[in-house]
N, C-alpha and C. Protein backbone atom coordinates (compact mmCIF):
# COMPACT_ATOMS: atom_id res chain seq x y z
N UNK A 1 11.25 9.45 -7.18
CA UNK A 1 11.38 8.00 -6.94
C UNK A 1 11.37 7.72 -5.43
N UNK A 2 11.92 8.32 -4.58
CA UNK A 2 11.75 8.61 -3.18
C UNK A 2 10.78 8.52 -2.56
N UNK A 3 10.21 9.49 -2.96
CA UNK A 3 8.53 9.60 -2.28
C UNK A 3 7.78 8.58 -2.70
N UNK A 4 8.04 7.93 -3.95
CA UNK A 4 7.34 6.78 -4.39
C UNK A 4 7.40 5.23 -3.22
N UNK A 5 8.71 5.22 -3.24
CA UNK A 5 9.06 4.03 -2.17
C UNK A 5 8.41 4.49 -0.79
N UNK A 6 8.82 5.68 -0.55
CA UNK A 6 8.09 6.23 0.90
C UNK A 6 6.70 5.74 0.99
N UNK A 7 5.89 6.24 0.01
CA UNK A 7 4.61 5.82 -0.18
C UNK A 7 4.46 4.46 0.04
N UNK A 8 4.90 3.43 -0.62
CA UNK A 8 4.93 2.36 -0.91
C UNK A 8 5.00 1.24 0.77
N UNK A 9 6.23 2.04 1.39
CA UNK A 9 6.68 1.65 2.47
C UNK A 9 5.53 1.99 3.75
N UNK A 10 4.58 2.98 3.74
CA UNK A 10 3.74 3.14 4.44
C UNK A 10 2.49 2.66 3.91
N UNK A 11 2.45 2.04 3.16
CA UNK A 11 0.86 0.99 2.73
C UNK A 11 1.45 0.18 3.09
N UNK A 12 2.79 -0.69 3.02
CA UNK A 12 2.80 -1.34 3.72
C UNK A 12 2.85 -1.53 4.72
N UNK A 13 2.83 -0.79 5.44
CA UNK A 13 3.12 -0.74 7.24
C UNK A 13 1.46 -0.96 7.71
N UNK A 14 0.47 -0.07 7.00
CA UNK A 14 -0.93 -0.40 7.36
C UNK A 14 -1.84 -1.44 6.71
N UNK A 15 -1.28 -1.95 5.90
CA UNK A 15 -1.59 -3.09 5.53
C UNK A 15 -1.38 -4.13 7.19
N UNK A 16 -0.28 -4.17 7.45
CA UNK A 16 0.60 -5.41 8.05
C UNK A 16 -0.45 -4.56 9.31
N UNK A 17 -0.43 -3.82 9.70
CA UNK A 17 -1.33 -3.13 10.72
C UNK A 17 -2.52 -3.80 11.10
N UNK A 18 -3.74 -4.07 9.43
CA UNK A 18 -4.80 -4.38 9.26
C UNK A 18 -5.00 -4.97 9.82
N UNK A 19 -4.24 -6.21 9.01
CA UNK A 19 -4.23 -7.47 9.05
C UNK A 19 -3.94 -8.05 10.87
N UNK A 20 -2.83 -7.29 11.48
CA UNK A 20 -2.94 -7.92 12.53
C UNK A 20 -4.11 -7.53 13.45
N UNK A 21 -4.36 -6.33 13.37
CA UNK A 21 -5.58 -6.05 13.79
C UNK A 21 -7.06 -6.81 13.82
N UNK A 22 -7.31 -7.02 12.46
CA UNK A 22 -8.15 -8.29 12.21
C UNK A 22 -7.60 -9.37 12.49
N UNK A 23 -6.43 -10.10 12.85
CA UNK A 23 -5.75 -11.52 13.13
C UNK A 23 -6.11 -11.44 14.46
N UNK A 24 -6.08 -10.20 15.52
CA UNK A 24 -6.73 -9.94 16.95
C UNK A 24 -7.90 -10.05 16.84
N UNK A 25 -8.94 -9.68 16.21
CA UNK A 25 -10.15 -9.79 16.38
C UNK A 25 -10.85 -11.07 16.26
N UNK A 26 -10.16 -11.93 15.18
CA UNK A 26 -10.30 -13.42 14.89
C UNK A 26 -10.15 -14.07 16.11
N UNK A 27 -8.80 -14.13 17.10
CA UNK A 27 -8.75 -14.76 18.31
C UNK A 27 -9.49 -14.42 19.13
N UNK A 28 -9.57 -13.17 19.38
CA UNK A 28 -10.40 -12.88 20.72
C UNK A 28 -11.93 -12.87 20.32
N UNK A 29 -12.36 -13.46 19.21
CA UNK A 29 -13.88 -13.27 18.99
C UNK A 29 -14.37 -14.60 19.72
């Protein structure tokens, strides 16, 4: 169950990553 949340907790981190990543590319385009 551990490793499950672990997992869980690091898609979310690169998700939120993506997204700001692309939210940078939107402004500075």
């Amino acid at each position: 169950v551990q490793m499950q949340q672990f997992q869980a907790l690091q898609q979310q981190q690169l998700q939120q990553h993506l997204q700001h990543q692309t939210y940078q590319t939107l402004t500075t385009a």
